[in-house]
N, C-alpha and C. Protein backbone atom coordinates (compact mmCIF):
# COMPACT_ATOMS: atom_id res chain seq x y z
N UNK A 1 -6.91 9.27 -2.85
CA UNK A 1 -6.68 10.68 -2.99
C UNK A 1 -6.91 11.06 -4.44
N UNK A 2 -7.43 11.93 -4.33
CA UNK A 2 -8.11 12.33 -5.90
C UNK A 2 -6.40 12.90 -6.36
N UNK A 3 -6.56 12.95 -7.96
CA UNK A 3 -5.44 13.44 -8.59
C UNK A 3 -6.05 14.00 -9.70
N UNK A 4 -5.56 15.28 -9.78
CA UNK A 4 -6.23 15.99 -11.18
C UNK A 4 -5.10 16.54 -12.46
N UNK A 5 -5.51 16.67 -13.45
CA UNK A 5 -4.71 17.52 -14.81
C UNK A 5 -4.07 18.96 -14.44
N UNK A 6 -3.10 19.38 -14.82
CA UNK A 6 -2.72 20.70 -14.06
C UNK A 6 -3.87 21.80 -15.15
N UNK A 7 -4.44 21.09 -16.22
CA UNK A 7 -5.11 22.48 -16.92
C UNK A 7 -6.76 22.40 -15.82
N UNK A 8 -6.87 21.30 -15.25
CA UNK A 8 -8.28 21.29 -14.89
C UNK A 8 -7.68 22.12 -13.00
N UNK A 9 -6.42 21.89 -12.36
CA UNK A 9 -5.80 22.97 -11.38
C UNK A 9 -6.35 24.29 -11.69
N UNK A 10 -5.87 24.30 -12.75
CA UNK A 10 -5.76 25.95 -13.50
C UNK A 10 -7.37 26.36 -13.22
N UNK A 11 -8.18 25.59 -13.60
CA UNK A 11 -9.32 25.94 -14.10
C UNK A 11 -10.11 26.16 -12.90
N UNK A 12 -10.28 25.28 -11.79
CA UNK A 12 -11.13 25.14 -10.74
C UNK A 12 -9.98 25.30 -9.16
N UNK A 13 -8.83 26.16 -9.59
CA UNK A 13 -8.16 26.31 -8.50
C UNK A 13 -8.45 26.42 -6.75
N UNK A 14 -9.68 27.69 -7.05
CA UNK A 14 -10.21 28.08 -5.72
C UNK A 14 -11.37 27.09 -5.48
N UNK A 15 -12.15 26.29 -5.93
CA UNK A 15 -12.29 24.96 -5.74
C UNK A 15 -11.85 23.86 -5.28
N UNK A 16 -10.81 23.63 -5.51
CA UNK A 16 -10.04 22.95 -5.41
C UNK A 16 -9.19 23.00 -4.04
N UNK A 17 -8.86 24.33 -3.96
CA UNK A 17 -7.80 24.34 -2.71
C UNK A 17 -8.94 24.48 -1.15
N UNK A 18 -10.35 24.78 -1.60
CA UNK A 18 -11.03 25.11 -0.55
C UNK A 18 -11.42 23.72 -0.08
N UNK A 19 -11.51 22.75 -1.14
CA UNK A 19 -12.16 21.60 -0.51
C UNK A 19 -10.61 21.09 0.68
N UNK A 20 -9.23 21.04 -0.48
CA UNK A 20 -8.45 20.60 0.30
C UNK A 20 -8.01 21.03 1.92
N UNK A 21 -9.01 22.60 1.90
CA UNK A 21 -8.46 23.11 3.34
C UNK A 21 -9.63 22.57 4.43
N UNK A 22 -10.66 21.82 3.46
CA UNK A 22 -11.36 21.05 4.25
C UNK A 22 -11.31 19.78 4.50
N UNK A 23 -9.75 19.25 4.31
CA UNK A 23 -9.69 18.19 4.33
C UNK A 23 -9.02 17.07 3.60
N UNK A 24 -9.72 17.39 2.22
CA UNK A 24 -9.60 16.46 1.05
C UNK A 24 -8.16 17.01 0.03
N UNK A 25 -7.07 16.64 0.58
CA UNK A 25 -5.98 16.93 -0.26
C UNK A 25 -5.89 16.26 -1.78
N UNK A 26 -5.42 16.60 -3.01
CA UNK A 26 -5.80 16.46 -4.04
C UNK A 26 -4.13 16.44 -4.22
N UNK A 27 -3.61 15.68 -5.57
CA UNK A 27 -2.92 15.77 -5.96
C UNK A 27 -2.35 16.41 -7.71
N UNK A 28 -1.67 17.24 -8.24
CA UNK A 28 -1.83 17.72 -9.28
C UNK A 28 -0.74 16.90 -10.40
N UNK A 29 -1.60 16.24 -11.42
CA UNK A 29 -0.10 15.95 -12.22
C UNK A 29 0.00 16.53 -13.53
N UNK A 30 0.89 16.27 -14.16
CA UNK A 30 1.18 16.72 -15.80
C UNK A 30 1.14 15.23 -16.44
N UNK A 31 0.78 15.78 -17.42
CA UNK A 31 0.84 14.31 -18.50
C UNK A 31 0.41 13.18 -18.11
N UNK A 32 -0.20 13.09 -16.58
CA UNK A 32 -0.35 11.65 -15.76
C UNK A 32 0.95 11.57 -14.69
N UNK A 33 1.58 12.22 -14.83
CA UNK A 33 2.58 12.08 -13.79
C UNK A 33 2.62 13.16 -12.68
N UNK A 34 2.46 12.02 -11.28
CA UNK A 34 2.06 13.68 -10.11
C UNK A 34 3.31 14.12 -9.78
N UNK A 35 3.03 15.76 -9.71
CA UNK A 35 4.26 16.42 -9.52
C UNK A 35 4.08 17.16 -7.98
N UNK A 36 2.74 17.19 -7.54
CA UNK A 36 2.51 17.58 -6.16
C UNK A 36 1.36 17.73 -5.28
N UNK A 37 1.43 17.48 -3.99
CA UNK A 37 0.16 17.05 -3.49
C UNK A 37 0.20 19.01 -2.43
N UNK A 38 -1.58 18.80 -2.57
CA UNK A 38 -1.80 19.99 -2.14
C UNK A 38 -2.55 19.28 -0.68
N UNK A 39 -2.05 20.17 0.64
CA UNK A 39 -2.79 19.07 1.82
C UNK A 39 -2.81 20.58 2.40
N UNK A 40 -4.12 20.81 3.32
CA UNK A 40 -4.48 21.45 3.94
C UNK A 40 -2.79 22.14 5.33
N UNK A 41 -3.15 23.46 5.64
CA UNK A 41 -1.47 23.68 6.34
C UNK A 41 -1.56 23.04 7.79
N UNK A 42 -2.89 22.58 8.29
CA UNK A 42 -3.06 22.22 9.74
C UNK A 42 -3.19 20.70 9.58
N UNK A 43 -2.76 20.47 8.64
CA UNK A 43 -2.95 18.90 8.65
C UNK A 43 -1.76 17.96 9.04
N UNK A 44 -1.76 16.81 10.02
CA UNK A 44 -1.14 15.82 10.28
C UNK A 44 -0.47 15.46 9.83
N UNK A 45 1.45 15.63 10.01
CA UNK A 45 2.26 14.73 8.70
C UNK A 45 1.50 13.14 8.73
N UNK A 46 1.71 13.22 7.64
CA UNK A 46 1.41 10.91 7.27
C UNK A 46 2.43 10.31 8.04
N UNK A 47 1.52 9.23 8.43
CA UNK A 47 2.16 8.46 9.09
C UNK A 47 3.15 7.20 7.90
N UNK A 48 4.44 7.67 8.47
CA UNK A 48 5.17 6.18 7.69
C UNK A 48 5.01 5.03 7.76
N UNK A 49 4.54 4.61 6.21
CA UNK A 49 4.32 3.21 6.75
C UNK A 49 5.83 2.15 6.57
N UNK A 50 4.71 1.49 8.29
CA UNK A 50 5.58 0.46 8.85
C UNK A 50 5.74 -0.87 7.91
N UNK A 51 6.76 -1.14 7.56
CA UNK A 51 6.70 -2.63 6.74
C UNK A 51 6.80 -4.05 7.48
N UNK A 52 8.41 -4.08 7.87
CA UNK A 52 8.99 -4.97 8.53
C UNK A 52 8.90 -4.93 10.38
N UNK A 53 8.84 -6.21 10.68
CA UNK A 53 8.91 -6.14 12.31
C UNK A 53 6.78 -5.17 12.69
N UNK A 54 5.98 -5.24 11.91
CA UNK A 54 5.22 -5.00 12.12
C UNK A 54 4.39 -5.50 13.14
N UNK A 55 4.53 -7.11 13.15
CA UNK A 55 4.19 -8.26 14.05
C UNK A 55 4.88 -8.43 15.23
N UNK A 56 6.15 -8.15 15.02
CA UNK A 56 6.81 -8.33 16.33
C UNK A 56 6.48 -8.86 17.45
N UNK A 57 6.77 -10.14 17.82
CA UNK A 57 5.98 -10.09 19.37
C UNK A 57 4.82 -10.73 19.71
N UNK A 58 4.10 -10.16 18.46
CA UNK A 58 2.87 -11.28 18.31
C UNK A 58 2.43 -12.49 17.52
N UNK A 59 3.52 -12.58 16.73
CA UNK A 59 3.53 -14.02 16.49
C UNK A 59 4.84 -14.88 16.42
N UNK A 60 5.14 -16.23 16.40
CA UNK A 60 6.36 -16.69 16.26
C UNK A 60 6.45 -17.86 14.80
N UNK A 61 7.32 -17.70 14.50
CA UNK A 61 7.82 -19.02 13.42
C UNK A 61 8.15 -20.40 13.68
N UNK A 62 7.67 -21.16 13.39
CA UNK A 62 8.15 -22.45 14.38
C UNK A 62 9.40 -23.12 13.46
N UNK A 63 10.27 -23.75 14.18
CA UNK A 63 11.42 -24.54 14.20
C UNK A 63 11.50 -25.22 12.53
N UNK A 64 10.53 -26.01 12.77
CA UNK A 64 10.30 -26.82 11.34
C UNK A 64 9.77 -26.22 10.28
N UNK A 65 9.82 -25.05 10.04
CA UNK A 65 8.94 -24.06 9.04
C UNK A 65 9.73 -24.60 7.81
N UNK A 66 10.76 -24.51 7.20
CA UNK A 66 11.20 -25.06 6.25
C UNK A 66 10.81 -26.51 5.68
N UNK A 67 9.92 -27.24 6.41
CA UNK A 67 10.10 -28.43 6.39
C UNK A 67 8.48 -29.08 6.61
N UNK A 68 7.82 -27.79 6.84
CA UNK A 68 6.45 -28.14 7.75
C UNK A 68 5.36 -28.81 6.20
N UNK A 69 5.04 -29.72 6.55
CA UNK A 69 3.92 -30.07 5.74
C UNK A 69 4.52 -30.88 4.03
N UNK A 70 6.21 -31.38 4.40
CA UNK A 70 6.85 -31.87 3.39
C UNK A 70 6.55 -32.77 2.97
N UNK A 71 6.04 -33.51 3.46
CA UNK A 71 5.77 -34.95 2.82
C UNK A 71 3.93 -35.29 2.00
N UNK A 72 3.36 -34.44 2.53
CA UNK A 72 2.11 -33.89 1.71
C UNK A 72 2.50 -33.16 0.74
N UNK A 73 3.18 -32.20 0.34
CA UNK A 73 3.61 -31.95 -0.78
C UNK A 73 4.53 -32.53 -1.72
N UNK A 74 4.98 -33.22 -1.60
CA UNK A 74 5.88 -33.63 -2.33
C UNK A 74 4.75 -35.37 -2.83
N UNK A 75 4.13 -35.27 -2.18
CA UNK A 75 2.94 -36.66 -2.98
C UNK A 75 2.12 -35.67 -3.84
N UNK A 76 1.70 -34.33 -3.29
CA UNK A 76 1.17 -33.39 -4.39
C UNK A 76 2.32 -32.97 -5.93
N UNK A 77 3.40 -33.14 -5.74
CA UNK A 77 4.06 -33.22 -6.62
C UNK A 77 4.23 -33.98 -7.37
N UNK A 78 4.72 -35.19 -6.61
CA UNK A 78 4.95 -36.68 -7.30
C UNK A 78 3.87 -37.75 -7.28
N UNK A 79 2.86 -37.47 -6.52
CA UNK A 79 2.21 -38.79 -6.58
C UNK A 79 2.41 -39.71 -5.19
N UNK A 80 1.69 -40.62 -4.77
CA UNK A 80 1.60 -41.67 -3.72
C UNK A 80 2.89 -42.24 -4.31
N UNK A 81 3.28 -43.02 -3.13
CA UNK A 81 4.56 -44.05 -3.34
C UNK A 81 3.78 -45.48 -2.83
N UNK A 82 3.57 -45.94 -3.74
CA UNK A 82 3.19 -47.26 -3.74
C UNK A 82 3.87 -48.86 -3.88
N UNK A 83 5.34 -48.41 -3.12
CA UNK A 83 6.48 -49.52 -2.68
C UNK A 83 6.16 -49.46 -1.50
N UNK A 84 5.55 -50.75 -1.36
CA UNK A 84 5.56 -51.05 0.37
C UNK A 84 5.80 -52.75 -0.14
């Protein structure tokens, strides 16, 4: 999403708001910091994004996960054990 200077807002306003009613919402900041997004009035709230439990269902963790692949790493750590 584009983000612009509020003096370059100022400047190319009706520009600006025409593209966004076509679509392309723009955001305006001060100093680098955005203070507000301009989005067309027929436009779609955003969808929240989903974080956690996204997978749900489609995959599982297995039993030994804490533990899986321990003894290959720990020779990647330490080295072969060469007491036999």
């Amino acid at each position: 999403m584009r983000t612009v200077n509020i003096h370059e807002a100022k400047t190319h306003l009706s520009r600006l708001v025409d593209r966004a009613a076509k679509g392309e919402p723009f955001i305006i900041a001060k100093a680098g910091k955005p203070l507000v997004k301009v989005v067309p009035l027929d436009a779609p709230p955003e969808r929240e994004v989903k974080r956690f439990g996204f997978l749900r269902g489609q995959i599982t963790v297995p039993d030994d996960f804490d533990t899986m692949c321990q003894e290959e790493i720990e020779k990647m750590f330490y080295g072969e054990d060469d007491e036999t």
